[in-house]
C-alpha atoms as a PDB file:
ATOM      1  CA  UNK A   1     -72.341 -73.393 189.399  1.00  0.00           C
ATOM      2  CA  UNK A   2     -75.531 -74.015 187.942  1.00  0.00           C
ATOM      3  CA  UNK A   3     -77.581 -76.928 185.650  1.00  0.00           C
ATOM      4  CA  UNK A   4     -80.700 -76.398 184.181  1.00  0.00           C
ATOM      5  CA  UNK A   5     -82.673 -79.123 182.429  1.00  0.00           C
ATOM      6  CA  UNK A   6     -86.079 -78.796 180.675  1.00  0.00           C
ATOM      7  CA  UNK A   7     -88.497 -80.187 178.222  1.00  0.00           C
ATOM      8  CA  UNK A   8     -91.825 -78.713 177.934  1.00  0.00           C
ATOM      9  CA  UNK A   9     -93.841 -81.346 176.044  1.00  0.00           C
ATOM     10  CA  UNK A  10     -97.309 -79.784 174.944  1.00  0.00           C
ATOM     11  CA  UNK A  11     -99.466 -82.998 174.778  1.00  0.00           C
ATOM     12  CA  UNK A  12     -97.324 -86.028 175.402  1.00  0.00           C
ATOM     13  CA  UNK A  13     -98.908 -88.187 178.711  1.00  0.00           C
ATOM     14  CA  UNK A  14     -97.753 -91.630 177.384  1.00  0.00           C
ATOM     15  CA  UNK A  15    -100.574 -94.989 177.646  1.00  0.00           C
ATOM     16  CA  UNK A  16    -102.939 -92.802 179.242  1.00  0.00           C
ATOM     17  CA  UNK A  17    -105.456 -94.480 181.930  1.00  0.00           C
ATOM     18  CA  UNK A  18    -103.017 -98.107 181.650  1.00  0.00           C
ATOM     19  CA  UNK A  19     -99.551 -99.162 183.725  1.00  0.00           C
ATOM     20  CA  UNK A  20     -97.846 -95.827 182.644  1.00  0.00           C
ATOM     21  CA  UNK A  21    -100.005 -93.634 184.577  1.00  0.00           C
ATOM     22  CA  UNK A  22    -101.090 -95.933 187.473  1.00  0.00           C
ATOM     23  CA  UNK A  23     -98.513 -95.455 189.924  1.00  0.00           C
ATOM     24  CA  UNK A  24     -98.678 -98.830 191.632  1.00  0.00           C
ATOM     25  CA  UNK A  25     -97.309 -99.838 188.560  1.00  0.00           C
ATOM     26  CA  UNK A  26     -95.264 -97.227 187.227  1.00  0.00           C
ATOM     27  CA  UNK A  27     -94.136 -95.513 190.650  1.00  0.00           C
ATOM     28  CA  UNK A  28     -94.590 -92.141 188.967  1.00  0.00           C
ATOM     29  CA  UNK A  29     -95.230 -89.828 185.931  1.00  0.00           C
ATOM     30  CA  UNK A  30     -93.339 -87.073 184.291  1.00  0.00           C
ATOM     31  CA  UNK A  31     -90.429 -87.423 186.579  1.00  0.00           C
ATOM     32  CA  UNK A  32     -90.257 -91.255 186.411  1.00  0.00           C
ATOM     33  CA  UNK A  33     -90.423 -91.002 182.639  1.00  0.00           C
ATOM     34  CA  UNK A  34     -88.444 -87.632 181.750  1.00  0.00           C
ATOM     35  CA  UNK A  35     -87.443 -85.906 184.842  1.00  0.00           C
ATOM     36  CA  UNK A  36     -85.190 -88.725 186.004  1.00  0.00           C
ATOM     37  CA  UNK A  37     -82.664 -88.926 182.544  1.00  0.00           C
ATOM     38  CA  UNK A  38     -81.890 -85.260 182.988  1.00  0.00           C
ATOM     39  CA  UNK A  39     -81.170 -85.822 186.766  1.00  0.00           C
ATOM     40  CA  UNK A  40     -78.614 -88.636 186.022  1.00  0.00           C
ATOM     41  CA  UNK A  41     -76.900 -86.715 182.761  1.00  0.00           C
ATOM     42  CA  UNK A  42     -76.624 -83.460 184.550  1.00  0.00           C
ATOM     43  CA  UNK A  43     -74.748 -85.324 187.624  1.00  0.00           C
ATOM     44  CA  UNK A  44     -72.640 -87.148 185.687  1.00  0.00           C
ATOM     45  CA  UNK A  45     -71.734 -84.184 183.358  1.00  0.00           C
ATOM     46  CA  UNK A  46     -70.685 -82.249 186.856  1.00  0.00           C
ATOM     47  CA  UNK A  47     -68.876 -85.304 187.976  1.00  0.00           C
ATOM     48  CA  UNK A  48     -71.339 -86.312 190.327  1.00  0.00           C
ATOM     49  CA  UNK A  49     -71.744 -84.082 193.529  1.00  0.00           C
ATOM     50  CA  UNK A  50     -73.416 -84.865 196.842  1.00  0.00           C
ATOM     51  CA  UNK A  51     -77.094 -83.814 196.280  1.00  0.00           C
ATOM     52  CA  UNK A  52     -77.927 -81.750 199.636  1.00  0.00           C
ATOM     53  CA  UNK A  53     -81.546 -80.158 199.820  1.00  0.00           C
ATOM     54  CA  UNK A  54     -84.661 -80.130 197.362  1.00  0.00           C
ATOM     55  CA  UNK A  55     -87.244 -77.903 196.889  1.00  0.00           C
ATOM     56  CA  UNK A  56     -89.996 -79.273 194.349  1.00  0.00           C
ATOM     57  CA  UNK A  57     -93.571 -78.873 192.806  1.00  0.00           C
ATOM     58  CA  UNK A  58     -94.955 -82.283 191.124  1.00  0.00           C
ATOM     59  CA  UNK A  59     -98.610 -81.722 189.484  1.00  0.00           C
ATOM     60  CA  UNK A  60    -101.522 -83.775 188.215  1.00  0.00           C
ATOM     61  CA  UNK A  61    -103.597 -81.462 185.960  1.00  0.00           C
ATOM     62  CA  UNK A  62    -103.869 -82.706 182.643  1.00  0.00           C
ATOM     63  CA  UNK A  63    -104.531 -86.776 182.937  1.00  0.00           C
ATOM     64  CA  UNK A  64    -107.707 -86.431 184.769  1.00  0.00           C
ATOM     65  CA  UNK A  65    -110.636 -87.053 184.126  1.00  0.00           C
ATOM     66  CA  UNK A  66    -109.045 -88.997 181.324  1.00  0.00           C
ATOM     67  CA  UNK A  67    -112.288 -88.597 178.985  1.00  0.00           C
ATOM     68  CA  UNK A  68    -111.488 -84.584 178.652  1.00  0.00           C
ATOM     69  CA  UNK A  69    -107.703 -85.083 177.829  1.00  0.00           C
ATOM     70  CA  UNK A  70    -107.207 -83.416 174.335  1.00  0.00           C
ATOM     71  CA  UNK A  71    -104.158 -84.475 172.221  1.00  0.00           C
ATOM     72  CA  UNK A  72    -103.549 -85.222 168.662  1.00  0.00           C
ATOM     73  CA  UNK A  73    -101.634 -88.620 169.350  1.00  0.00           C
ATOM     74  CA  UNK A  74    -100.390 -91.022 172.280  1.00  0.00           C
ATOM     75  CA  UNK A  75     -97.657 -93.014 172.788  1.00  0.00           C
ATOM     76  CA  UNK A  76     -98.822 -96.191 173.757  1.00  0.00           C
ATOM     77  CA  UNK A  77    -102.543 -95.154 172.846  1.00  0.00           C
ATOM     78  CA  UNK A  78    -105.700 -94.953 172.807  1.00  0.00           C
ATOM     79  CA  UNK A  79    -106.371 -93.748 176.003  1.00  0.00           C
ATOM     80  CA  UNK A  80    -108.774 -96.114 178.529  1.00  0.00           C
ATOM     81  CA  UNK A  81    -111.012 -93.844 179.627  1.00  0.00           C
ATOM     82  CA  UNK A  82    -112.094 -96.340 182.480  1.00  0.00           C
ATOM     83  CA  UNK A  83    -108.500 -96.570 183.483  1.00  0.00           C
ATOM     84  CA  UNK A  84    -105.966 -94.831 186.213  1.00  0.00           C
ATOM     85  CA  UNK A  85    -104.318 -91.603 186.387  1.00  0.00           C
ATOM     86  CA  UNK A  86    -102.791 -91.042 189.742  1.00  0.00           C
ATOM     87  CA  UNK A  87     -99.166 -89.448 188.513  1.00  0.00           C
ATOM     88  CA  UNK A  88     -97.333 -86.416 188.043  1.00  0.00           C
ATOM     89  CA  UNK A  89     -98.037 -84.650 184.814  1.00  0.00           C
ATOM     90  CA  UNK A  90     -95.666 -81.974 185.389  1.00  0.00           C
ATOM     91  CA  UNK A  91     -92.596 -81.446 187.685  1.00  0.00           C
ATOM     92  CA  UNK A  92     -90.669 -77.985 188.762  1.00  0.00           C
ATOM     93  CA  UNK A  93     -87.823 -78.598 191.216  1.00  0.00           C
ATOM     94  CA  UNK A  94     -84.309 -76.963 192.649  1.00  0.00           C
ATOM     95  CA  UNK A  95     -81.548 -79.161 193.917  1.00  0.00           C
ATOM     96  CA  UNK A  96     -78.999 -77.834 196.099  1.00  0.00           C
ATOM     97  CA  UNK A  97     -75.218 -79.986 195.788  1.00  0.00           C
ATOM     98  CA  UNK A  98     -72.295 -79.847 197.510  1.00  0.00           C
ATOM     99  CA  UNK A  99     -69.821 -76.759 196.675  1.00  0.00           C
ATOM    100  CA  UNK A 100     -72.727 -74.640 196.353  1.00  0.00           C
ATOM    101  CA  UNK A 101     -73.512 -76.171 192.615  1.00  0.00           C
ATOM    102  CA  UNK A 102     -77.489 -75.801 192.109  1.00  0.00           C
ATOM    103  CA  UNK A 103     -79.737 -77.586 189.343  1.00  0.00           C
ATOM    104  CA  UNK A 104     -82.996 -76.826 188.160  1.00  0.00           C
ATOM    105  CA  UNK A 105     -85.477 -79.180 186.711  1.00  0.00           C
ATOM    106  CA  UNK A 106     -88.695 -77.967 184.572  1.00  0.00           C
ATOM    107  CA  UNK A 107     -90.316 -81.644 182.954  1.00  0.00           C
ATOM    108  CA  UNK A 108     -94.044 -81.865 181.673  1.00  0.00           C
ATOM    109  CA  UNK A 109     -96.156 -84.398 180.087  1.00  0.00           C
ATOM    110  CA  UNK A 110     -98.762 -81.941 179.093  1.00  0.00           C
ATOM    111  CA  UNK A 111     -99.230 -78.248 179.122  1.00  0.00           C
ATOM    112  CA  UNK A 112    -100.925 -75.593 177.402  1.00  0.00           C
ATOM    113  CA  UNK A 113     -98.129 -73.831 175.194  1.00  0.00           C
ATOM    114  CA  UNK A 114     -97.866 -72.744 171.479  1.00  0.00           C
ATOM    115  CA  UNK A 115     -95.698 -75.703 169.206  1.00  0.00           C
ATOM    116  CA  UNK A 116     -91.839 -75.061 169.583  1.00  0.00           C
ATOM    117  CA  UNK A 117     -92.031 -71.945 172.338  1.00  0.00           C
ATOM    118  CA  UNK A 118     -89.571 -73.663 174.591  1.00  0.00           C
ATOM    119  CA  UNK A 119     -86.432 -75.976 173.213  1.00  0.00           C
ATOM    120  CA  UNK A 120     -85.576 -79.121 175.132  1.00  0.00           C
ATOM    121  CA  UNK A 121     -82.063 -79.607 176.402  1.00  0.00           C
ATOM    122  CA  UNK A 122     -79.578 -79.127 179.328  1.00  0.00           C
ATOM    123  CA  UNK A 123     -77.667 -75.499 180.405  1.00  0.00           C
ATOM    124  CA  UNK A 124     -74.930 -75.755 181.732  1.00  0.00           C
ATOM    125  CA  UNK A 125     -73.110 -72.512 183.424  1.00  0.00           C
ATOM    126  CA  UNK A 126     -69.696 -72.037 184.695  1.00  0.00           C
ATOM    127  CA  UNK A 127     -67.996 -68.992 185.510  1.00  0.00           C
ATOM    128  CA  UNK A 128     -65.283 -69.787 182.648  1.00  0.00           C
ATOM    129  CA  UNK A 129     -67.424 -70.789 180.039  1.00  0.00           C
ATOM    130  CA  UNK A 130     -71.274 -72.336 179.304  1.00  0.00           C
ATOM    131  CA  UNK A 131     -72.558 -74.850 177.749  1.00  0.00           C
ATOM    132  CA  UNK A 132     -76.440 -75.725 175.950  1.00  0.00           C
ATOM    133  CA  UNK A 133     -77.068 -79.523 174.540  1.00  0.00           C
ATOM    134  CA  UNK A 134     -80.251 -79.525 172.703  1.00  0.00           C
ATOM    135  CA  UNK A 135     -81.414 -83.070 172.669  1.00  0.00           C
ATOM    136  CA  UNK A 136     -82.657 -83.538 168.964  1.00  0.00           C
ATOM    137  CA  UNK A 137     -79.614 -81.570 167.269  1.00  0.00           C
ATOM    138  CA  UNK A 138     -76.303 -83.659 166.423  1.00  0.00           C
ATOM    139  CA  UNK A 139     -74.064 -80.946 168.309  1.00  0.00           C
ATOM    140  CA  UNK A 140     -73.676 -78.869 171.438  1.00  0.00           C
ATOM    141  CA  UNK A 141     -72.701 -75.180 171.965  1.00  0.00           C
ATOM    142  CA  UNK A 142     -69.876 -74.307 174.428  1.00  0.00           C
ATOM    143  CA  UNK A 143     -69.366 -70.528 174.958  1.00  0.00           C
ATOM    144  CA  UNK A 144     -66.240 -69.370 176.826  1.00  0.00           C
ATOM    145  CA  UNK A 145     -64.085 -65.895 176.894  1.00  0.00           C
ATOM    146  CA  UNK A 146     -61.372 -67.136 175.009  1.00  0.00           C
ATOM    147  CA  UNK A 147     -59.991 -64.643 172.620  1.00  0.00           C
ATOM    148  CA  UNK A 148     -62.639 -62.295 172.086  1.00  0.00           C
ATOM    149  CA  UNK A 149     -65.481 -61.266 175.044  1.00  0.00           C
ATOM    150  CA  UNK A 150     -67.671 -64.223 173.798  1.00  0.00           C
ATOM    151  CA  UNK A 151     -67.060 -66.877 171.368  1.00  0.00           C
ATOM    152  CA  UNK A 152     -69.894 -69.474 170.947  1.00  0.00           C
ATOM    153  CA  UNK A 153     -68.155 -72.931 169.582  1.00  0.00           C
ATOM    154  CA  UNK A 154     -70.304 -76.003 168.311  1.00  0.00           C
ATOM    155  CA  UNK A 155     -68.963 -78.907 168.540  1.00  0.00           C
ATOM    156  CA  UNK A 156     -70.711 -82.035 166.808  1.00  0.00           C
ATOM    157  CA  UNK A 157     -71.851 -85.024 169.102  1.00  0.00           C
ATOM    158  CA  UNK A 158     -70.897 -87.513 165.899  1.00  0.00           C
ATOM    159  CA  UNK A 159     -67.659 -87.638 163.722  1.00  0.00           C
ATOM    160  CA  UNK A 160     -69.736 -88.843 160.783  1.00  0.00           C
ATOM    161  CA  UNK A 161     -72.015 -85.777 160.113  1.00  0.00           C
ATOM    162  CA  UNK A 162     -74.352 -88.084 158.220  1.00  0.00           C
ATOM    163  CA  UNK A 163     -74.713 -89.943 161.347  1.00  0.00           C
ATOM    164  CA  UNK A 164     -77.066 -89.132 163.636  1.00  0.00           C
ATOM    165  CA  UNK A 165     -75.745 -88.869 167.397  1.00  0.00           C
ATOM    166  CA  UNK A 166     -78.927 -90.253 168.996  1.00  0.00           C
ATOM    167  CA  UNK A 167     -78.315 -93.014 166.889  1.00  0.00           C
ATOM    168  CA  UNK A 168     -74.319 -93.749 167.472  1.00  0.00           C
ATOM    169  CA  UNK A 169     -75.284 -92.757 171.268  1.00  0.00           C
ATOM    170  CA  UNK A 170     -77.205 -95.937 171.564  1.00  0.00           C
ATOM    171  CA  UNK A 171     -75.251 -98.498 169.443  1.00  0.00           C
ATOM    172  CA  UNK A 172     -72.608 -96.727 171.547  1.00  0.00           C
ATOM    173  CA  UNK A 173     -74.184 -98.267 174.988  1.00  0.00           C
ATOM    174  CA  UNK A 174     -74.033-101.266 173.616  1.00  0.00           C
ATOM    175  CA  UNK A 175     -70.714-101.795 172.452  1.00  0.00           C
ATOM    176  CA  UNK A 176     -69.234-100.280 175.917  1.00  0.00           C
ATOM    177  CA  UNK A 177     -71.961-103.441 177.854  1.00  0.00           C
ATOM    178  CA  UNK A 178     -70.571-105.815 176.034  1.00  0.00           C
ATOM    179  CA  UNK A 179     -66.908-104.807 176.489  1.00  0.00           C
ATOM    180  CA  UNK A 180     -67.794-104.819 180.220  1.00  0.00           C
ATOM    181  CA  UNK A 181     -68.985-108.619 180.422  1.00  0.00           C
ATOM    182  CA  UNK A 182     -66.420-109.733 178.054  1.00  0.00           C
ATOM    183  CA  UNK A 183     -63.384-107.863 180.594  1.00  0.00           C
ATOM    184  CA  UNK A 184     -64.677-107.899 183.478  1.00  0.00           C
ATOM    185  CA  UNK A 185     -64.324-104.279 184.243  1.00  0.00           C
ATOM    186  CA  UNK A 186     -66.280-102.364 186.269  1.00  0.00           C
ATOM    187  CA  UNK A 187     -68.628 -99.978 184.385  1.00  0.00           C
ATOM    188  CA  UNK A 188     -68.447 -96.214 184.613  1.00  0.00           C
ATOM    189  CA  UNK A 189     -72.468 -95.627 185.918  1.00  0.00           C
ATOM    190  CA  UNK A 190     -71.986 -97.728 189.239  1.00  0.00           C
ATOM    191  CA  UNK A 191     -75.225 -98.785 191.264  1.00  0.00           C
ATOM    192  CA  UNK A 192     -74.374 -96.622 193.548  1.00  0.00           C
ATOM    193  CA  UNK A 193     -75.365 -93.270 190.641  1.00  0.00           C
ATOM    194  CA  UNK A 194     -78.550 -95.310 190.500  1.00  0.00           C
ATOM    195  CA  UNK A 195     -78.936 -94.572 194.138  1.00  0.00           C
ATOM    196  CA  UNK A 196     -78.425 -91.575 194.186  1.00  0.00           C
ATOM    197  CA  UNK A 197     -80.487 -90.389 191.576  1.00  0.00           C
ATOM    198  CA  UNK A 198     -83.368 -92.650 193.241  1.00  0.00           C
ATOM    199  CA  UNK A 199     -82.748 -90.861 196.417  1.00  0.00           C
ATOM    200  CA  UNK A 200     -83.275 -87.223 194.736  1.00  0.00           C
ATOM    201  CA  UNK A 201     -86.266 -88.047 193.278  1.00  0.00           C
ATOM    202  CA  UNK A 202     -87.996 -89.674 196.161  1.00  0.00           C
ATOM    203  CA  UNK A 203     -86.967 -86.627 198.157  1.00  0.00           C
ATOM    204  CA  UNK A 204     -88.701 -84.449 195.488  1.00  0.00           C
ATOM    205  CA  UNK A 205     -91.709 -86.325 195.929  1.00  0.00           C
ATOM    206  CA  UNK A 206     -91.368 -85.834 199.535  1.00  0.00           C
ATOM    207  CA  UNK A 207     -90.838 -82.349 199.072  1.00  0.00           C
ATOM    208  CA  UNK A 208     -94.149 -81.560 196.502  1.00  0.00           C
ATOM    209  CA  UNK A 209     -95.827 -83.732 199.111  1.00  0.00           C
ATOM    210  CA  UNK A 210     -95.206 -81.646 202.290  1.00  0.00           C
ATOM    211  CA  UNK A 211     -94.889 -78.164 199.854  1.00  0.00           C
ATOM    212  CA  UNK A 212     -91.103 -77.455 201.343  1.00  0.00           C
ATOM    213  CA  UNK A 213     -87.554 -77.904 200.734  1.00  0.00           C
ATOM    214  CA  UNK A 214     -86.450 -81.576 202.211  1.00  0.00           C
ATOM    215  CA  UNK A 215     -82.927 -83.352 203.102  1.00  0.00           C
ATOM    216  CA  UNK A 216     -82.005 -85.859 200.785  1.00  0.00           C
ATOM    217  CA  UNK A 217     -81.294 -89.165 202.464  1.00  0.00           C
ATOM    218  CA  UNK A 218     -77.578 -90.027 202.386  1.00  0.00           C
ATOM    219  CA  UNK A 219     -75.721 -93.477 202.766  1.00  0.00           C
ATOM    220  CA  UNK A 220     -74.553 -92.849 206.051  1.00  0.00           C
END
């Protein structure tokens, strides 16, 4: 019934002042860059509903002036202090789906919070059982009411435990492209996901822009 997805980074605006935070270039910030992966995962985890309403908050606090941005290290970096900053730094939204199913977004690029306060990951909560995927670790935690009032299972995300699932995940993607070309067959993620998830966040922007909750555009 509900999804929650979050990561709070602390100081991490990517190529500050060049392409990645010029949004003629880039088309957006934090939810371009972050916001949009958790969008897409959490959908297909809860086998894609129609996305209804959005209510949304996308801020640009921390980039500019670029000269008085304090971090200890960039992606993509140095900073250009004579460069562009036009993007969201930070994004806080609430999707409303078909069958009542809600999902909650909290992404930033920068913000003022003591190291490790907040974990990164995706919640997932179901009247039978819940789930939390913590996006660094090699397993996720499902708890359900089997047996006993609550029972927390992990489960690990590789079969190999000296593998690393981030790493398996990607070689992963690659092995399931190629079998596509070489068969033929349809992939699972379709365009139309794509769309979709492009739909939701230009309707968050829409919403942030006009400070309420907004229809998102269907194919119809």
């Amino acid at each position: 019934y509900h999804a929650k997805g979050f990561m709070y980074r602390r100081r991490g605006i990517p190529g500050l002042g060049k392409w990645f935070t010029t949004k003629s270039k880039s088309g957006g910030g934090a939810l371009i860059d972050i916001g949009v992966h958790f969008i897409d995962l959490a959908l297909h985890l809860v086998g894609y509903p129609t996305p209804k309403r959005v209510s949304a908050q996308c801020v640009s606090l921390f980039g500019s002036p670029i000269k008085d941005y304090r971090f200890a290290e960039m992606w993509a970096g140095p900073p250009q202090p004579k460069g562009v900053f036009d993007v969201d730094d930070g994004v806080t939204a609430m999707i409303r789906c078909e069958g009542n199913l809600t999902f909650e977004l909290n992404v930033t690029w920068a913000t003022n919070l003591p190291e490790n306060t907040m974990p990164e990951g995706l919640i997932l909560l179901g009247d039978k059982g819940g789930c939390y995927i913590n996006l660094w670790e090699n397993r996720l935690v499902l708890t359900n009411e089997e047996g006993e009032p609550l029972k927390d299972v992990e489960i690990p995300l590789s079969c190999d435990p000296r593998n690393d699932a981030w790493d398996r995940a990607w070689q992963s993607e690659h092995e399931y492209f190629n079998e596509a070309i070489a068969s033929r067959a349809s992939p699972h993620p379709s365009a139309a996901h794509g769309l979709v998830v492009q739909r939701i966040i230009e309707a968050m922007y829409a919403s942030s822009a006009a400070q309420r909750e907004v229809e998102i555009a269907t194919g119809e």
